[in-house]
PDB file of N, CA and C in Angstrom:
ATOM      1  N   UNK A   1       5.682  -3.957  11.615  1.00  0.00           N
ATOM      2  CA  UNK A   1       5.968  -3.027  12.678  1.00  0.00           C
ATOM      3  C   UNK A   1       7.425  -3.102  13.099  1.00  0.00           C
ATOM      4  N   UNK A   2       7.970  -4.424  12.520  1.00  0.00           N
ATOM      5  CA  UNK A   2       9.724  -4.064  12.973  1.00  0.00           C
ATOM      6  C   UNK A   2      10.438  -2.433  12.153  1.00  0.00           C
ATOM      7  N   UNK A   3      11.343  -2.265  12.689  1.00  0.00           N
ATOM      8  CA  UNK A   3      12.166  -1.179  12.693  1.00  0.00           C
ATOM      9  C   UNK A   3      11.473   0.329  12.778  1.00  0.00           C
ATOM     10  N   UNK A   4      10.522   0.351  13.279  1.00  0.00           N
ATOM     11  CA  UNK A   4       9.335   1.521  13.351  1.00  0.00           C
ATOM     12  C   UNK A   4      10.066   1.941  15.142  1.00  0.00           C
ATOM     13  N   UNK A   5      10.193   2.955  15.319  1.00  0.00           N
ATOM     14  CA  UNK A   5      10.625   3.902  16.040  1.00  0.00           C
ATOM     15  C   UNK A   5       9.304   4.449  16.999  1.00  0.00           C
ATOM     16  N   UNK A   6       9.270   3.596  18.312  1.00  0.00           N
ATOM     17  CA  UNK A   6       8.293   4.601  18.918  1.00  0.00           C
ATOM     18  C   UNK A   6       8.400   6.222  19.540  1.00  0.00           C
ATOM     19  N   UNK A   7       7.653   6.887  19.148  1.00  0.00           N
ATOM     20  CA  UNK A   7       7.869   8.004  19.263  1.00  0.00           C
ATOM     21  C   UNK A   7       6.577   8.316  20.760  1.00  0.00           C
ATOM     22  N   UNK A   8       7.689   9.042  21.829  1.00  0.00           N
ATOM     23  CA  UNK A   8       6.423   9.433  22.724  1.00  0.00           C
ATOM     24  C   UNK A   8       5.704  10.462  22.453  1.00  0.00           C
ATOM     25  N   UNK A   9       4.330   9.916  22.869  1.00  0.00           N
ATOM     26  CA  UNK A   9       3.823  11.211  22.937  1.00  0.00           C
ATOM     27  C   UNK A   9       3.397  11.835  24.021  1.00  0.00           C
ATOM     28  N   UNK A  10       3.399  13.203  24.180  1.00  0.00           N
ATOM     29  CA  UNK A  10       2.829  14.008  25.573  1.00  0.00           C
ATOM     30  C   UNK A  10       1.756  14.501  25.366  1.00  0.00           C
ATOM     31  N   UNK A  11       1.165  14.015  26.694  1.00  0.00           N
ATOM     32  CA  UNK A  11      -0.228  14.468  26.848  1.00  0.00           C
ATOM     33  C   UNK A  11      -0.324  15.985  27.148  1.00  0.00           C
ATOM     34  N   UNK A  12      -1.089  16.489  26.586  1.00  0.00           N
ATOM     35  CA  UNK A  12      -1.405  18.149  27.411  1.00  0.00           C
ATOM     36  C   UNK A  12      -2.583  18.016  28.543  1.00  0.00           C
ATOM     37  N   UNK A  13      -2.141  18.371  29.653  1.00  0.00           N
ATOM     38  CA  UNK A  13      -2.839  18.424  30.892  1.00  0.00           C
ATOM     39  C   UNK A  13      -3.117  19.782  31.103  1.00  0.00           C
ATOM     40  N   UNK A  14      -4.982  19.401  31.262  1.00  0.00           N
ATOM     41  CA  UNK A  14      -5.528  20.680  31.366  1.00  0.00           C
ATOM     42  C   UNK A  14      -5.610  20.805  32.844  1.00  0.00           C
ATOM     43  N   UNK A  15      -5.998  21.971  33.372  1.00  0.00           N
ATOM     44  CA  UNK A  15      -6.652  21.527  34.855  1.00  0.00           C
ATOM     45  C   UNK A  15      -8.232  22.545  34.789  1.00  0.00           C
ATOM     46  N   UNK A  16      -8.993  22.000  35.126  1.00  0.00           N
ATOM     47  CA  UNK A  16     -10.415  23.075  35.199  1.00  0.00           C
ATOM     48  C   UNK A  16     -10.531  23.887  36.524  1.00  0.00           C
ATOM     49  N   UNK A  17     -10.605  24.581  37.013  1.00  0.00           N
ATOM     50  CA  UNK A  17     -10.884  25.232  38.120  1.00  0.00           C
ATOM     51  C   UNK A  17     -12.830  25.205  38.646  1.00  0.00           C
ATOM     52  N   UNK A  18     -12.967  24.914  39.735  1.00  0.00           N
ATOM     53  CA  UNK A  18     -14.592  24.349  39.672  1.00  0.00           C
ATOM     54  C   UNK A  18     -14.588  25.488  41.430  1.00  0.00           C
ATOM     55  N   UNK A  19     -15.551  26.504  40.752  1.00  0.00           N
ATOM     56  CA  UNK A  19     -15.772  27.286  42.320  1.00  0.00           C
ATOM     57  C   UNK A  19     -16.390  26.044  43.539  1.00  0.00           C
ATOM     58  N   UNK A  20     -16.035  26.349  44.519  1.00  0.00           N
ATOM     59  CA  UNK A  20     -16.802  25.968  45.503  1.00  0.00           C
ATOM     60  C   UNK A  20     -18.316  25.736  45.530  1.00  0.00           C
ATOM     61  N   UNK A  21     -19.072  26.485  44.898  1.00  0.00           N
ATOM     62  CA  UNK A  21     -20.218  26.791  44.703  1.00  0.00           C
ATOM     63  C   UNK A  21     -20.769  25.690  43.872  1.00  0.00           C
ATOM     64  N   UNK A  22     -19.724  25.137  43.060  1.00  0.00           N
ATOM     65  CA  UNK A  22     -20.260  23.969  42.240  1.00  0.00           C
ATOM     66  C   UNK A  22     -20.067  22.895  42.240  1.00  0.00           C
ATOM     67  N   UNK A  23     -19.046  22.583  43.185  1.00  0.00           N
ATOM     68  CA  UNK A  23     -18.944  21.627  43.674  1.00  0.00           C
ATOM     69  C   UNK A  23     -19.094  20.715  44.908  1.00  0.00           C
ATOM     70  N   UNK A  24     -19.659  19.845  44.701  1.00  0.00           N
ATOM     71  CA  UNK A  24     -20.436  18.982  46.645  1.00  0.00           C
ATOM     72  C   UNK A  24     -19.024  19.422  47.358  1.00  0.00           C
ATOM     73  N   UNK A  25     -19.334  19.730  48.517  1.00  0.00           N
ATOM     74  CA  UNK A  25     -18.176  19.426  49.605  1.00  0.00           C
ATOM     75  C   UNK A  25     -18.601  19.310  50.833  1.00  0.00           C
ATOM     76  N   UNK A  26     -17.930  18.577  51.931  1.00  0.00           N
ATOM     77  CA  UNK A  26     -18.020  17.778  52.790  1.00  0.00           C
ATOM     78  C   UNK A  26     -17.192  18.917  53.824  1.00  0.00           C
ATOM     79  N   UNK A  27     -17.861  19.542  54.903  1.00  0.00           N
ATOM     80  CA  UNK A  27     -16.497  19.501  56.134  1.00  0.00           C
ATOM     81  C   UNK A  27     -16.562  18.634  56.747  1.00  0.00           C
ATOM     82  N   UNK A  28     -15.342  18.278  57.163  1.00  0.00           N
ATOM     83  CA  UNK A  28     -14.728  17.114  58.059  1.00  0.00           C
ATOM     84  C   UNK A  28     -13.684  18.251  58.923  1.00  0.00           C
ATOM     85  N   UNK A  29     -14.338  17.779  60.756  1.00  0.00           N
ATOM     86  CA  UNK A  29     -13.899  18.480  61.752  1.00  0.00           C
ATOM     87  C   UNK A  29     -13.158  17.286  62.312  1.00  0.00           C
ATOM     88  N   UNK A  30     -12.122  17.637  62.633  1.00  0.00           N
ATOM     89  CA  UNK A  30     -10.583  16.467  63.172  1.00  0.00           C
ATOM     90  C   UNK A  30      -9.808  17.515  64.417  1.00  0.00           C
ATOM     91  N   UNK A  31     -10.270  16.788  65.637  1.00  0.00           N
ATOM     92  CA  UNK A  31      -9.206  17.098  66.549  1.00  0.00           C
ATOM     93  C   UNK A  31      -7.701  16.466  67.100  1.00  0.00           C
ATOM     94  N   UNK A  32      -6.992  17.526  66.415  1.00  0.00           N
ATOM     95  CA  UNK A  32      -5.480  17.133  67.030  1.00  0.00           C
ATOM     96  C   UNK A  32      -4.962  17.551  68.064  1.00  0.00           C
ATOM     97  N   UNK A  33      -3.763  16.964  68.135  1.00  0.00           N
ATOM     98  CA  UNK A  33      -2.689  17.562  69.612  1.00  0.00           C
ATOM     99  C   UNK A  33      -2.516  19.080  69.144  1.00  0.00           C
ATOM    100  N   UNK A  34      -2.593  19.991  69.911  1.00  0.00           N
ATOM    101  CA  UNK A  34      -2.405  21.801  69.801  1.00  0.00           C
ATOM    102  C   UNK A  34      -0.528  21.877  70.255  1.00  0.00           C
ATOM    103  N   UNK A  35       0.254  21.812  68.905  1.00  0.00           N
ATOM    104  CA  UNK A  35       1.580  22.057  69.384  1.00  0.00           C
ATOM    105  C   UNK A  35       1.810  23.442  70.369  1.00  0.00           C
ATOM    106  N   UNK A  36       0.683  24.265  70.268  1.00  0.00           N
ATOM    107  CA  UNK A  36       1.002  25.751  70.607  1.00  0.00           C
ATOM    108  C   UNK A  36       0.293  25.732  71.773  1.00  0.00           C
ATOM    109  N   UNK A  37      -0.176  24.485  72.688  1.00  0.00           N
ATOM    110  CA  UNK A  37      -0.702  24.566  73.627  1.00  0.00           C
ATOM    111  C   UNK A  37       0.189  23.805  74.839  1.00  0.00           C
ATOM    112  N   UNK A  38       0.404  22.490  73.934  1.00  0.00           N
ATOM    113  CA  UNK A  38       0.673  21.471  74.759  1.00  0.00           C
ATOM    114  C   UNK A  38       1.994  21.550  75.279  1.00  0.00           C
ATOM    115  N   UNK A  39       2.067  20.768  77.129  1.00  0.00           N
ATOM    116  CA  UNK A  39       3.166  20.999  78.100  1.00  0.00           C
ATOM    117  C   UNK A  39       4.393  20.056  77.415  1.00  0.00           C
ATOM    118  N   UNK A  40       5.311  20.171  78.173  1.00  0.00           N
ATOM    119  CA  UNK A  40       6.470  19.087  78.065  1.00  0.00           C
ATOM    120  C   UNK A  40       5.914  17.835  78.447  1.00  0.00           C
ATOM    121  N   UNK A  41       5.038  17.626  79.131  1.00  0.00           N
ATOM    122  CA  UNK A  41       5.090  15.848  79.189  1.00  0.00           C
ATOM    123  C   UNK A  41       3.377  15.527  77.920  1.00  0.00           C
ATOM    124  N   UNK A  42       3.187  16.298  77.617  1.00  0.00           N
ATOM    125  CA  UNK A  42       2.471  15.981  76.375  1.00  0.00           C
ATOM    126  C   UNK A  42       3.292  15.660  75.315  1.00  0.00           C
ATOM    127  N   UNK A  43       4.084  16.764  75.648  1.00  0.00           N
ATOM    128  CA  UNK A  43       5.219  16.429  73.976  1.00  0.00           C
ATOM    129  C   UNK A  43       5.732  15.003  74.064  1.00  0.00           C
ATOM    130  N   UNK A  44       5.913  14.437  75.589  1.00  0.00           N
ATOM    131  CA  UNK A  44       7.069  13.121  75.510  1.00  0.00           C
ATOM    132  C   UNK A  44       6.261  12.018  75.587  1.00  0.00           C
ATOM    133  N   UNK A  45       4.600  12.564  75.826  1.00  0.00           N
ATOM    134  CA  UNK A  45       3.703  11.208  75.770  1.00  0.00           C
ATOM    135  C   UNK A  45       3.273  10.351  74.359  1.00  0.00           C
ATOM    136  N   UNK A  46       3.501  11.832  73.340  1.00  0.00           N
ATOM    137  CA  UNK A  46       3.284  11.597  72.039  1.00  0.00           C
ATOM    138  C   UNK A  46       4.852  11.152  71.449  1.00  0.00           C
ATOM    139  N   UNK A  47       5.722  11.088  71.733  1.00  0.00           N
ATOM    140  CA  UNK A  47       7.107  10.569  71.871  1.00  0.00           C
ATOM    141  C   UNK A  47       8.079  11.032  71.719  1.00  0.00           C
ATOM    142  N   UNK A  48       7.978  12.371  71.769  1.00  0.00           N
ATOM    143  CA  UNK A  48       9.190  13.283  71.624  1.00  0.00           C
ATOM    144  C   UNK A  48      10.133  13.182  72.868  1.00  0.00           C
ATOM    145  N   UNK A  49      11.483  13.375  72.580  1.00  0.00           N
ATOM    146  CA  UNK A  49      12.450  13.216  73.768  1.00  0.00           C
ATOM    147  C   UNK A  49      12.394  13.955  75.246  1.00  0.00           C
ATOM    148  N   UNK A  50      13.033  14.141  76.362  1.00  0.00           N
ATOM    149  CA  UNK A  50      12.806  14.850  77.371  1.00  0.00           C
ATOM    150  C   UNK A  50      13.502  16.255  76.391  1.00  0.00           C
ATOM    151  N   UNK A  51      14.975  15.609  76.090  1.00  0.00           N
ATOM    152  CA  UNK A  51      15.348  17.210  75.503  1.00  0.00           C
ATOM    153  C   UNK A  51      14.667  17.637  74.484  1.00  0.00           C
ATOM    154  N   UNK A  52      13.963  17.269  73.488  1.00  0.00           N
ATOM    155  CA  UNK A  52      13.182  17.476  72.384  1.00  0.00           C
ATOM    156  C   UNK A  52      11.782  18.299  72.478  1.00  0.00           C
ATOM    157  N   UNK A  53      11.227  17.948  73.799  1.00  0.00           N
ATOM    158  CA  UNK A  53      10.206  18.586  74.448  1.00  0.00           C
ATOM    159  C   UNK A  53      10.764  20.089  74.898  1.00  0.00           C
ATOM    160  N   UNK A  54      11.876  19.888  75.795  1.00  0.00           N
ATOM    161  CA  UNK A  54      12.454  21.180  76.799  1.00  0.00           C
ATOM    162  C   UNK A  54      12.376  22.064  75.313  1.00  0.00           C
ATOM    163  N   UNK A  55      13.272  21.617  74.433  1.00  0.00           N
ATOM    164  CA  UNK A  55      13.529  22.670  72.945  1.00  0.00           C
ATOM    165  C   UNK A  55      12.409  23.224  72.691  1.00  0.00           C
ATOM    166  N   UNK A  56      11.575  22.219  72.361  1.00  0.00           N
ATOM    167  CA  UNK A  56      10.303  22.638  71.450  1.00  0.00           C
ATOM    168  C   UNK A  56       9.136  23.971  72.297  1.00  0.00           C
ATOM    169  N   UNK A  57       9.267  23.671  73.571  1.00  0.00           N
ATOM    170  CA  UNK A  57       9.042  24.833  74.506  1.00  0.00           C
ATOM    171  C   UNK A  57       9.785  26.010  74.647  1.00  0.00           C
ATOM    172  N   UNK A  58      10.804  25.955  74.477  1.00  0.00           N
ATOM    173  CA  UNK A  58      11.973  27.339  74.523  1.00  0.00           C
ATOM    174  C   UNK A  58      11.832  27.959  73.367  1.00  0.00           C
ATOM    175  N   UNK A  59      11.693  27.127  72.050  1.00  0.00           N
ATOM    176  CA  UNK A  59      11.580  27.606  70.509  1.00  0.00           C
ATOM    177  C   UNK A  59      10.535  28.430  70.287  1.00  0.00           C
ATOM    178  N   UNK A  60       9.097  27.513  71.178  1.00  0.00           N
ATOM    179  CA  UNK A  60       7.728  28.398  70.960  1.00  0.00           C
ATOM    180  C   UNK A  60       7.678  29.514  71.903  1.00  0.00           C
ATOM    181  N   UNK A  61       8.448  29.446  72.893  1.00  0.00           N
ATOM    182  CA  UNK A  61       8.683  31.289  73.592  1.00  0.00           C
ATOM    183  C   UNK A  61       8.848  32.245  72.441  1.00  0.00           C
ATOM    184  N   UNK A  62      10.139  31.334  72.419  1.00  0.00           N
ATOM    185  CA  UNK A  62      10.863  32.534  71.469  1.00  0.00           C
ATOM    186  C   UNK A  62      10.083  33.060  70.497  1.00  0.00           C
ATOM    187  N   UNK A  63       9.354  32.365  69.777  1.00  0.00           N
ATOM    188  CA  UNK A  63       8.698  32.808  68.759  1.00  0.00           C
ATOM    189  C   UNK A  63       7.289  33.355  69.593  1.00  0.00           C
ATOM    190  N   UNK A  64       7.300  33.847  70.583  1.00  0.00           N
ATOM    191  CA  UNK A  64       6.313  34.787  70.892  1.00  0.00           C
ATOM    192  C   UNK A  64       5.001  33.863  71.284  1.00  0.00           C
ATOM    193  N   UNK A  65       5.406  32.892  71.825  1.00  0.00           N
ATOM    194  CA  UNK A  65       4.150  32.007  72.564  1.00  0.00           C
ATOM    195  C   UNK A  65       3.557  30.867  71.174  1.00  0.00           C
ATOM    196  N   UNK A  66       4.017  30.740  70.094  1.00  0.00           N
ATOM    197  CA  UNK A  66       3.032  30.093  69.297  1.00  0.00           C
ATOM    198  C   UNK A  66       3.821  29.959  67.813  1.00  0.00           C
ATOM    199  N   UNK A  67       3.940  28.492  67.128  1.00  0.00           N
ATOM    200  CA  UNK A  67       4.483  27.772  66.276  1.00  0.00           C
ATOM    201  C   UNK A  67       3.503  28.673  64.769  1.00  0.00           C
ATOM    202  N   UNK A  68       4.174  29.131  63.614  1.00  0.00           N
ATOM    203  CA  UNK A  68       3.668  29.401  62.523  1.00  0.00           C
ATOM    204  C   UNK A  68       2.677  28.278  61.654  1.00  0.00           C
ATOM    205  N   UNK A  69       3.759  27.028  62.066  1.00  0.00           N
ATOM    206  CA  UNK A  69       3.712  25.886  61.315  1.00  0.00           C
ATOM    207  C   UNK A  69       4.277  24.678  62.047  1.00  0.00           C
ATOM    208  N   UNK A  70       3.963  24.024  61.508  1.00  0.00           N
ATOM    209  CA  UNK A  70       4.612  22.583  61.783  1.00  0.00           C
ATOM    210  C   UNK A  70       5.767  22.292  61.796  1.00  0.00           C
ATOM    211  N   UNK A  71       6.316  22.529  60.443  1.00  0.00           N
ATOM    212  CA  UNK A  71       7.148  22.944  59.684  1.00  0.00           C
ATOM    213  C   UNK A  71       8.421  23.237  61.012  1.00  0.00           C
ATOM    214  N   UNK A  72       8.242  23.854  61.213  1.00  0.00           N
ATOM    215  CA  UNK A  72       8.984  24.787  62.228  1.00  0.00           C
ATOM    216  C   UNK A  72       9.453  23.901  63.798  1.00  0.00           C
ATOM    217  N   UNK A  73       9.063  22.881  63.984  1.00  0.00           N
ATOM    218  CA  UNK A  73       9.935  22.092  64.556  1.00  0.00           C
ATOM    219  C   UNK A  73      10.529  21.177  64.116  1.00  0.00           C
ATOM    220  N   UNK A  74      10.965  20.867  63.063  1.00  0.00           N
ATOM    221  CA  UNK A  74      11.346  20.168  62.744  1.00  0.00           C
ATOM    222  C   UNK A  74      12.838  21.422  62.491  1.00  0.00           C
ATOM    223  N   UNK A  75      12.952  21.781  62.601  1.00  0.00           N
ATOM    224  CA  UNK A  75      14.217  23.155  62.857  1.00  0.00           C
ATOM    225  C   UNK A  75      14.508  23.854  64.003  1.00  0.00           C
ATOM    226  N   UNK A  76      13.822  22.504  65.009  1.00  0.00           N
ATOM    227  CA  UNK A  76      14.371  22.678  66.537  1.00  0.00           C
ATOM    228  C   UNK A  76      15.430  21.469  66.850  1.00  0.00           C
ATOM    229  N   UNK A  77      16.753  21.461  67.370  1.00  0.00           N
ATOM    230  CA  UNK A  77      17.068  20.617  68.075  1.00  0.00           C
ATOM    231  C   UNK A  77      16.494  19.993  68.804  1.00  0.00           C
ATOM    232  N   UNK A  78      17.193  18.485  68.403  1.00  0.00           N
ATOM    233  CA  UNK A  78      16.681  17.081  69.330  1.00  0.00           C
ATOM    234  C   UNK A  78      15.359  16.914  68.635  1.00  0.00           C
ATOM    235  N   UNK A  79      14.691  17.365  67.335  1.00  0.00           N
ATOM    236  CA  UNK A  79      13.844  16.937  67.294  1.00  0.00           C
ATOM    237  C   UNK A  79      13.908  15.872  66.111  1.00  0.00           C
ATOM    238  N   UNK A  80      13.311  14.822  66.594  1.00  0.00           N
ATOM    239  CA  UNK A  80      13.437  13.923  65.593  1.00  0.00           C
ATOM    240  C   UNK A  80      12.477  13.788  64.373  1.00  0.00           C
ATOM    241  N   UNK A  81      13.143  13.442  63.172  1.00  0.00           N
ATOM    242  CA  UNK A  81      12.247  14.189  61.969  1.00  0.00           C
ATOM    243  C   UNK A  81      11.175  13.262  61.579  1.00  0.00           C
ATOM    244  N   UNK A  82      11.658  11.873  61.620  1.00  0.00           N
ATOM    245  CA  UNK A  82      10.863  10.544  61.033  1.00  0.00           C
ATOM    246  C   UNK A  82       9.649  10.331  62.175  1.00  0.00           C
ATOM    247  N   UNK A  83       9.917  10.651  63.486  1.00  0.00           N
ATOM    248  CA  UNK A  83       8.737  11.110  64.320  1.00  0.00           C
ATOM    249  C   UNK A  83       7.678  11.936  63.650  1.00  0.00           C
ATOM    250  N   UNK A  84       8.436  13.543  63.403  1.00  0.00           N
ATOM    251  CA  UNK A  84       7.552  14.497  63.345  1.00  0.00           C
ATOM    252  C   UNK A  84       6.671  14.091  62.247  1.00  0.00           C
ATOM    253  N   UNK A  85       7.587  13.616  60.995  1.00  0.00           N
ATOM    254  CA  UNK A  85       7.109  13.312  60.024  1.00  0.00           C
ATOM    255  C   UNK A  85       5.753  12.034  60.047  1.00  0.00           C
ATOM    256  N   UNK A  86       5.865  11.490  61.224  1.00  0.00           N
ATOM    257  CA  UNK A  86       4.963  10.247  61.659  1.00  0.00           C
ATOM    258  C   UNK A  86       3.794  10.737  62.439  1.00  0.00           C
ATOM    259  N   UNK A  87       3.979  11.806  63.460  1.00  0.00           N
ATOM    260  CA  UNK A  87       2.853  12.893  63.834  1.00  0.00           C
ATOM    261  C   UNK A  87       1.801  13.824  63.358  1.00  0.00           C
ATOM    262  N   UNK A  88       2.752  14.152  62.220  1.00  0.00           N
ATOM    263  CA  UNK A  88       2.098  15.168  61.475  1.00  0.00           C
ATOM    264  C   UNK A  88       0.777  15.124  61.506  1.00  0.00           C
ATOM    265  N   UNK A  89      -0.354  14.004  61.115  1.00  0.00           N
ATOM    266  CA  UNK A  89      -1.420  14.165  61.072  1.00  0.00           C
ATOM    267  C   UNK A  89      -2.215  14.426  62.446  1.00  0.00           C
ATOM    268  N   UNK A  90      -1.591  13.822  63.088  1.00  0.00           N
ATOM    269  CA  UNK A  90      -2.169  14.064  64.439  1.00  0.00           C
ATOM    270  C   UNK A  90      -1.762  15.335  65.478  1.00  0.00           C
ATOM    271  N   UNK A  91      -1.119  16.087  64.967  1.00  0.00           N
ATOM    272  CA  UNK A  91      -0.229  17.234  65.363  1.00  0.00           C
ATOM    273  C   UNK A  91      -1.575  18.802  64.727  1.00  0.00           C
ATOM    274  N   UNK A  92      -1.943  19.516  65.353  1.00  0.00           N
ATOM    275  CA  UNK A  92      -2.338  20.836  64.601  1.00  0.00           C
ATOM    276  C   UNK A  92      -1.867  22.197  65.440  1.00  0.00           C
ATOM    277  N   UNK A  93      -2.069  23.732  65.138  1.00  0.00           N
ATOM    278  CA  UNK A  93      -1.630  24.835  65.794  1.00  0.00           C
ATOM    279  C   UNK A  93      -3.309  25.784  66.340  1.00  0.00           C
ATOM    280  N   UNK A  94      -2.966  25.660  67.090  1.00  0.00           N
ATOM    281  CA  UNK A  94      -4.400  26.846  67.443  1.00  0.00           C
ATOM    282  C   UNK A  94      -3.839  27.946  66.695  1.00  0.00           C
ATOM    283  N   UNK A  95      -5.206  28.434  66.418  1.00  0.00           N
ATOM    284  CA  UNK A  95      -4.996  30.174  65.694  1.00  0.00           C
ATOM    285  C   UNK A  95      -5.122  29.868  64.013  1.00  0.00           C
ATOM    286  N   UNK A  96      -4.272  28.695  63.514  1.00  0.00           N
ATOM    287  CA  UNK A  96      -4.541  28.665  62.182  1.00  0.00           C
ATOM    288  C   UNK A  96      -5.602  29.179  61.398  1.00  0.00           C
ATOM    289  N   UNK A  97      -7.206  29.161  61.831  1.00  0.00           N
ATOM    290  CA  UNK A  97      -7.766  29.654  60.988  1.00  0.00           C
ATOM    291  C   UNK A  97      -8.440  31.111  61.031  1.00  0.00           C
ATOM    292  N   UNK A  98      -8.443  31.527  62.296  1.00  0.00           N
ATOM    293  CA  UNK A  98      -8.416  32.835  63.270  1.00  0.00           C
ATOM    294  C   UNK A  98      -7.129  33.641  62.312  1.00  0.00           C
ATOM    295  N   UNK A  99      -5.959  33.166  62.231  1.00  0.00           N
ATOM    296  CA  UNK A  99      -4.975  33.971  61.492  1.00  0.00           C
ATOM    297  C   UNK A  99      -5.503  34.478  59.908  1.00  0.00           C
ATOM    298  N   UNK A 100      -5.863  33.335  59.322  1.00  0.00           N
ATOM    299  CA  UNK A 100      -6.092  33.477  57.984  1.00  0.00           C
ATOM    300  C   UNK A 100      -6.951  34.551  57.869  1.00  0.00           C
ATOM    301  N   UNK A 101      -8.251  33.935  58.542  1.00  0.00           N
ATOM    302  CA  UNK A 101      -9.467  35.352  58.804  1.00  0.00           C
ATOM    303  C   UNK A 101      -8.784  36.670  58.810  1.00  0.00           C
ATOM    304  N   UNK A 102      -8.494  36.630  59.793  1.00  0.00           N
ATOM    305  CA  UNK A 102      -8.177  38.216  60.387  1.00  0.00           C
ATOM    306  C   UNK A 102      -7.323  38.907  59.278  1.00  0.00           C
ATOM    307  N   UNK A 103      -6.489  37.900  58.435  1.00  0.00           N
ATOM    308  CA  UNK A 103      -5.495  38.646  57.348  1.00  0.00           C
ATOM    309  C   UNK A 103      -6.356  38.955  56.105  1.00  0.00           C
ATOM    310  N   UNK A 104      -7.619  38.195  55.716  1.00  0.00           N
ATOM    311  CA  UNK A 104      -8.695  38.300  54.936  1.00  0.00           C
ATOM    312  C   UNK A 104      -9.339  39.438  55.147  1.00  0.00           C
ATOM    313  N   UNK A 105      -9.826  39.688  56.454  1.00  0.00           N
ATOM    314  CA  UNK A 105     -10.703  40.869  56.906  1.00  0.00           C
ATOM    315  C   UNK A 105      -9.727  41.798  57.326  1.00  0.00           C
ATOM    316  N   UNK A 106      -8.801  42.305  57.821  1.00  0.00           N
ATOM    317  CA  UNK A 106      -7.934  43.369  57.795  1.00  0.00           C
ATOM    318  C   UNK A 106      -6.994  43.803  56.333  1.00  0.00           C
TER     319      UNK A 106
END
């Protein structure tokens, strides 16, 4: 086996697609903090700054009472990212699935 040249090889990755219908699934219901609800001293209890809070309230005016995404503060001033990024799971938006619906059925 000296001077033999390993050669890689690549795998071909399939992926199967499996309807819903055929596969077990589980809902799992998880309540989080409602970014699109919650006051300024919610925001600073979960540890966001005094100014980080004031922002994150002025941002969700602006955007017409209510955050798209998550996503979306983290493109507010003062907000700190390794936080948000540390929240995330515990962070959700009212409307999320009310939106989807309504874009399904309209």
């Amino acid at each position: 086996s000296q001077g033999q040249a390993t050669i890689p090889v690549r795998k071909r990755i399939t992926r199967t697609v499996v309807s819903q219908n055929q596969m077990p699934t589980v809902k799992i219901c998880e309540e989080r903090a409602d970014v699109n609800r919650m006051d300024k001293e919610d925001f600073i209890a979960v540890g966001f700054s005094q100014e980080a809070a004031q922002n994150i309230l002025q941002a969700r005016s602006q955007r017409g009472g209510r955050f798209g995404s998550l996503a979306e503060l983290g493109q507010i001033a003062g907000v700190d990212q390794g936080l948000l990024k540390q929240l995330e799971p515990e962070l959700g938006l009212s409307g999320e699935q009310t939106a989807a619906a309504g874009k399904q059925a309209g």
